[in-house]
N, C-alpha and C. Protein backbone atom coordinates (compact mmCIF):
# COMPACT_ATOMS: atom_id res chain seq x y z
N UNK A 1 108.85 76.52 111.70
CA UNK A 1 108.70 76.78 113.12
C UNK A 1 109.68 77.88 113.52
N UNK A 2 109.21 78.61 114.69
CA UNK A 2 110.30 79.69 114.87
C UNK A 2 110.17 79.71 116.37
N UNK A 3 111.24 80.19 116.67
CA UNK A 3 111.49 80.09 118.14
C UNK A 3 110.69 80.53 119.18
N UNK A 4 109.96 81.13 118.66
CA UNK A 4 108.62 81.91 119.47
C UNK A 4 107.97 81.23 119.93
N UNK A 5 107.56 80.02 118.51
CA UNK A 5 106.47 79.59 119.19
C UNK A 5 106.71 78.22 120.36
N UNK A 6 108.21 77.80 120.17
CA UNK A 6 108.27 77.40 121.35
C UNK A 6 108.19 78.31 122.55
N UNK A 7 108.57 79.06 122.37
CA UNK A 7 109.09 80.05 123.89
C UNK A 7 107.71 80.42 124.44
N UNK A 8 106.49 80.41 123.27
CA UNK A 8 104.90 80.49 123.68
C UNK A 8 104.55 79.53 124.74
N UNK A 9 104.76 77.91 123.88
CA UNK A 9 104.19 76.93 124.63
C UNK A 9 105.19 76.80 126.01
N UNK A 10 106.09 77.24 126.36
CA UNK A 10 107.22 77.00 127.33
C UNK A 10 106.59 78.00 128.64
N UNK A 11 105.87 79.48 128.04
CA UNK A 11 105.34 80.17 129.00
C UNK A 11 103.98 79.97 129.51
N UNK A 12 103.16 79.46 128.49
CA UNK A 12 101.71 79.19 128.90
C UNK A 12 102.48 77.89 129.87
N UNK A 13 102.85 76.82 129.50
CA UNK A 13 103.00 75.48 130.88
C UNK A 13 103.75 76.20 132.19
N UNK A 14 104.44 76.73 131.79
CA UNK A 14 105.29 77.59 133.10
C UNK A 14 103.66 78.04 133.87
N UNK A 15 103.05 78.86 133.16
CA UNK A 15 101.90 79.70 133.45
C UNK A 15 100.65 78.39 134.40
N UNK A 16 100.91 77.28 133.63
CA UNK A 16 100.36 76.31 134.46
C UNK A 16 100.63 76.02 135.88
N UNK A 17 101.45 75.82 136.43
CA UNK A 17 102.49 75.55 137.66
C UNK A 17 102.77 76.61 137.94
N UNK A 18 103.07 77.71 137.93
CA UNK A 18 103.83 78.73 138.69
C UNK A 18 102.36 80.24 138.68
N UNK A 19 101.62 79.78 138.10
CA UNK A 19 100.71 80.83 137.94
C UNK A 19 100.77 82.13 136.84
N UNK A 20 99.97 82.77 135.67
CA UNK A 20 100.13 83.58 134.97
C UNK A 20 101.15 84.93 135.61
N UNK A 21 100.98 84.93 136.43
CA UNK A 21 101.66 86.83 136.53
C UNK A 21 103.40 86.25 136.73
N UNK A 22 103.73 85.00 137.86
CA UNK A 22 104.75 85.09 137.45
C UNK A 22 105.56 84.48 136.24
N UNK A 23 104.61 83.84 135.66
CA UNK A 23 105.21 82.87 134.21
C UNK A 23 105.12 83.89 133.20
N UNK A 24 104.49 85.04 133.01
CA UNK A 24 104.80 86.43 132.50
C UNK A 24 106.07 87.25 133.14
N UNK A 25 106.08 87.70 134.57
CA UNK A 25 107.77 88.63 134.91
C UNK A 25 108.81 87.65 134.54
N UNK A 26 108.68 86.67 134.66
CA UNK A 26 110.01 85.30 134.65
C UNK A 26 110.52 85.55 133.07
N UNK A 27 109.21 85.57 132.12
CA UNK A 27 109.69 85.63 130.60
C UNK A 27 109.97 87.17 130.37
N UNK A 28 109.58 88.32 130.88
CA UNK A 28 109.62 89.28 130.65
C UNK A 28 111.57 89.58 131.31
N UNK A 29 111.42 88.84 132.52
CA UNK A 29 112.99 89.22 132.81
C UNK A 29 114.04 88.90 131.93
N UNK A 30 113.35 87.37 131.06
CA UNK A 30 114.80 86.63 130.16
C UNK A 30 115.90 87.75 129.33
N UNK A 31 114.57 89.25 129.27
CA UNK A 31 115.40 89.71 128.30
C UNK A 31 114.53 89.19 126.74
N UNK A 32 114.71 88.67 126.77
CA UNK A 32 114.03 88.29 124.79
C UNK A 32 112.48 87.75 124.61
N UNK A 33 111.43 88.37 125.56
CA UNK A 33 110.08 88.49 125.27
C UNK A 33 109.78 89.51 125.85
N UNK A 34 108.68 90.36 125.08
CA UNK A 34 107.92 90.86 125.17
C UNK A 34 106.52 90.91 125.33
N UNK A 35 105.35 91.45 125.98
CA UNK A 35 104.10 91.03 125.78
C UNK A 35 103.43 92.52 125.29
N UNK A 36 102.85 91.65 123.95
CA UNK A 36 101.91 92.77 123.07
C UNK A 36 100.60 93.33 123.99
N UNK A 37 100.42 91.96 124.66
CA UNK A 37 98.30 92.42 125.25
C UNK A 37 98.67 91.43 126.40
N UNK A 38 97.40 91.55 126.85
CA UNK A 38 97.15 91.06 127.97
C UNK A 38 97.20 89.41 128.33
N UNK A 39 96.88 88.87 126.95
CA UNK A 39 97.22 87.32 126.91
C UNK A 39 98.72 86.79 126.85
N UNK A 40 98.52 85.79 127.71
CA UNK A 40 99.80 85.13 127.59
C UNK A 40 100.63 84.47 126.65
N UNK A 41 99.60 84.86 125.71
CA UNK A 41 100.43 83.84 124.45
C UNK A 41 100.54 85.01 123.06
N UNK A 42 100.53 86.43 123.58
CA UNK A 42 100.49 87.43 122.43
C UNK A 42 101.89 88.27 123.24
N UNK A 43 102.78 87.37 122.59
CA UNK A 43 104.45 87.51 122.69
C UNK A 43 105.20 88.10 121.47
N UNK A 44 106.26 89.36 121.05
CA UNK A 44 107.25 89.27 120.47
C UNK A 44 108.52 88.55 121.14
N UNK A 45 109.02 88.01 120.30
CA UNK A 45 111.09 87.37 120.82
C UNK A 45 111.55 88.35 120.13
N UNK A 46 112.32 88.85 120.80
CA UNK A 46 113.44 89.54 120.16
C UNK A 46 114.35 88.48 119.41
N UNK A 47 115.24 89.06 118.49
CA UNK A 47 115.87 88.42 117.65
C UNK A 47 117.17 88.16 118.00
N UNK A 48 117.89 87.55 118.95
CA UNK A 48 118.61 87.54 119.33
C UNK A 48 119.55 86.76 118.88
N UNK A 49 119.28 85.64 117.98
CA UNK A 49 120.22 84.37 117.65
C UNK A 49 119.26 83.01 117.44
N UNK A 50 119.69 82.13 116.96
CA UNK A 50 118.90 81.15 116.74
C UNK A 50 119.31 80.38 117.54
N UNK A 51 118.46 79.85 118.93
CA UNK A 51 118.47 79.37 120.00
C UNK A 51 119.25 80.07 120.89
N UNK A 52 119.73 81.09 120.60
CA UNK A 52 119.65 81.98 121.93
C UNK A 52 118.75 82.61 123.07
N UNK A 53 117.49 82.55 122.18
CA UNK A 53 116.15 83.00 122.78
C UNK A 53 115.43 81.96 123.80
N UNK A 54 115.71 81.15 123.12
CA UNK A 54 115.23 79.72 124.20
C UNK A 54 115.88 79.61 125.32
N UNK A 55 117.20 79.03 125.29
CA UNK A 55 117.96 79.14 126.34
C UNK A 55 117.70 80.27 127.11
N UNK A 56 117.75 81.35 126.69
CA UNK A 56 117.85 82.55 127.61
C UNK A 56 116.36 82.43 128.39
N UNK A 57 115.49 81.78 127.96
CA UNK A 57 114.01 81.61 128.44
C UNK A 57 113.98 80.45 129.77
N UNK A 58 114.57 79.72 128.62
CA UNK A 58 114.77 78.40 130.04
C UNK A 58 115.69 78.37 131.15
N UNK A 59 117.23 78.74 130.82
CA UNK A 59 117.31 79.32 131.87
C UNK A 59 117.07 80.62 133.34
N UNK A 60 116.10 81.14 132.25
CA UNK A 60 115.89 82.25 133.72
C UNK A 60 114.66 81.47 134.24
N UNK A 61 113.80 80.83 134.01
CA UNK A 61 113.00 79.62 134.52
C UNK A 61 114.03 78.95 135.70
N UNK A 62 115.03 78.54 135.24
CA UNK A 62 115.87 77.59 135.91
C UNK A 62 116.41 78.40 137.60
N UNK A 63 116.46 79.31 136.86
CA UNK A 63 117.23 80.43 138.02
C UNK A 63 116.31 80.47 138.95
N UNK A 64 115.16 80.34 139.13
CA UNK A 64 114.18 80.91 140.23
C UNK A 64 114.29 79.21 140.76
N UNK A 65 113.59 78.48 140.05
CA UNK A 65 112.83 77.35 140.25
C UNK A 65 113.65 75.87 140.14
N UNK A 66 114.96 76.05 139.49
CA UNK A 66 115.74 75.42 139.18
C UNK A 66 115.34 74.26 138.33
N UNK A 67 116.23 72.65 138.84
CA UNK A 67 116.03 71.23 137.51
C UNK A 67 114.54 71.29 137.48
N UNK A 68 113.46 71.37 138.50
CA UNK A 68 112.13 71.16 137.87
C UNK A 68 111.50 72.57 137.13
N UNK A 69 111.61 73.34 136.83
CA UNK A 69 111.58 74.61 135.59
C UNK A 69 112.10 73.79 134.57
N UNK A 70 113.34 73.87 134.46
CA UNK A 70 113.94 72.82 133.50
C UNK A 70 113.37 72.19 132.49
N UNK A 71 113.44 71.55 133.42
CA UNK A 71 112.28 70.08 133.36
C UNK A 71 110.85 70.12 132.45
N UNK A 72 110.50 71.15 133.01
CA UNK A 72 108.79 71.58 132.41
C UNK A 72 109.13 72.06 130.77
N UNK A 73 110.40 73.33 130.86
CA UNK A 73 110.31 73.81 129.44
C UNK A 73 111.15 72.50 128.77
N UNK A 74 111.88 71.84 129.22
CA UNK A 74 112.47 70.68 128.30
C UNK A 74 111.06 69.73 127.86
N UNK A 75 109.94 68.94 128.98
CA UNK A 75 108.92 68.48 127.89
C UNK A 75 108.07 69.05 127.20
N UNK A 76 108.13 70.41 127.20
CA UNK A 76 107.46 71.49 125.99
C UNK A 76 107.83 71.57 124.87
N UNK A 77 109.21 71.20 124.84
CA UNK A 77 110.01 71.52 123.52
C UNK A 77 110.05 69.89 123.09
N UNK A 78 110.14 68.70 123.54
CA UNK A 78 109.87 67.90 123.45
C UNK A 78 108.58 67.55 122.76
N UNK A 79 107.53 67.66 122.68
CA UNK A 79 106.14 67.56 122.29
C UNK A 79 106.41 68.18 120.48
N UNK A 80 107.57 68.97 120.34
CA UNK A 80 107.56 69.44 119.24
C UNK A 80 108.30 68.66 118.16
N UNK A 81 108.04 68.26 116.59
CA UNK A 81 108.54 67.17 116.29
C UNK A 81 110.27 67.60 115.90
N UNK A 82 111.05 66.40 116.15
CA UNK A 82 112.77 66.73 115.85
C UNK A 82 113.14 67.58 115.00
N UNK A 83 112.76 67.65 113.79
CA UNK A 83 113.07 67.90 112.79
C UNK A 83 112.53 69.19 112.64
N UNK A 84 111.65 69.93 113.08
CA UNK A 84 111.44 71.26 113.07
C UNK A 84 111.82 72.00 114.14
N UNK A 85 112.53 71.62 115.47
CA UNK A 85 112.88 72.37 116.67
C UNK A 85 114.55 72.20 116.27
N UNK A 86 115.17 71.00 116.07
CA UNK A 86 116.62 70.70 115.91
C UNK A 86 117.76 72.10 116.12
N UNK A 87 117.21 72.54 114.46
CA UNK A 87 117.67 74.33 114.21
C UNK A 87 117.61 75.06 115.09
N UNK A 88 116.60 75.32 115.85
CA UNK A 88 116.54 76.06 116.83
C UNK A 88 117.37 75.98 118.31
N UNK A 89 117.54 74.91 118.62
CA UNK A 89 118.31 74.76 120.26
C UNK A 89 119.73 74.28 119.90
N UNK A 90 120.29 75.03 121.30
CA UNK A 90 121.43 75.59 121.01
C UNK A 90 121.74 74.03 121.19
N UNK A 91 123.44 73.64 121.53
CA UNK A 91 123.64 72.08 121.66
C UNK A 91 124.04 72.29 123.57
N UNK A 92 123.35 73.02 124.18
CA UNK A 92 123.10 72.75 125.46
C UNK A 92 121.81 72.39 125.55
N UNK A 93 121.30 72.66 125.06
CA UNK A 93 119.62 71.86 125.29
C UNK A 93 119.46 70.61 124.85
N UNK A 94 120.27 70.56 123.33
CA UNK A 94 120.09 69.53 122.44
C UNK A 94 120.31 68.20 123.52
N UNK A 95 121.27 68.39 124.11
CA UNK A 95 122.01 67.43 125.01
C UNK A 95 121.41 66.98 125.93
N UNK A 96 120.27 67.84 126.50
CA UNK A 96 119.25 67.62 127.68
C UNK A 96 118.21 66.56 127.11
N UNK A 97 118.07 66.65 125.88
CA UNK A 97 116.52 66.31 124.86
C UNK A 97 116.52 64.94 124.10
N UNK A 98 115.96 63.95 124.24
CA UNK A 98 115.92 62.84 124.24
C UNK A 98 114.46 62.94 123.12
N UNK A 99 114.55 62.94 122.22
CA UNK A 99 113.33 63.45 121.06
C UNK A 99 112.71 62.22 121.24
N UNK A 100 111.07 62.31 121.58
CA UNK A 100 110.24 61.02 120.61
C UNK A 100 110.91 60.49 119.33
N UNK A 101 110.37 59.62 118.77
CA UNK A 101 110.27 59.55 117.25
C UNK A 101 109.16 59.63 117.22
């Protein structure tokens, strides 16, 4: 798994609730996405660090919209199983994240 493809599923649900154009500028502002095409889910991450990219995603979510942004990309990353996201989030998220088993 790579950080992308959380930061995918984190923008399409954003894209749910907040509407495509701004769940696109919101990720485009984080700094560490890019959009290849016109779909919302044809993203580069820049390479910034391993779980740096996330955070930097979720919190600029947070910044507009605040704990419920949050909220949304925390049960996105949630849905994903422990053991393949773990690596990836930094231990400020980790701390937020209450994993299924």
């Amino acid at each position: 798994m790579l950080p992308a493809d959380i930061i995918r599923e984190i923008i399409k649900e954003q894209s749910n609730i907040i509407g495509e154009k701004l769940a696109r500028d919101m990720a485009f502002q984080s700094g560490v996405v890019k959009f290849k095409s016109q779909k919302i889910d044809d993203i580069i991450v820049e390479d910034v660090g391993t779980g740096v990219a996330i955070e930097k995603i979720v919190n600029t979510y947070g910044f507009l919209f605040g704990k419920a942004s949050i909220d949304v990309c925390i049960s996105v990353i949630r849905k994903f199983p422990k053991d393949s996201t773990s690596d990836l989030l930094p231990e400020s998220l980790k701390s937020k994240i209450n994993f299924k088993s």
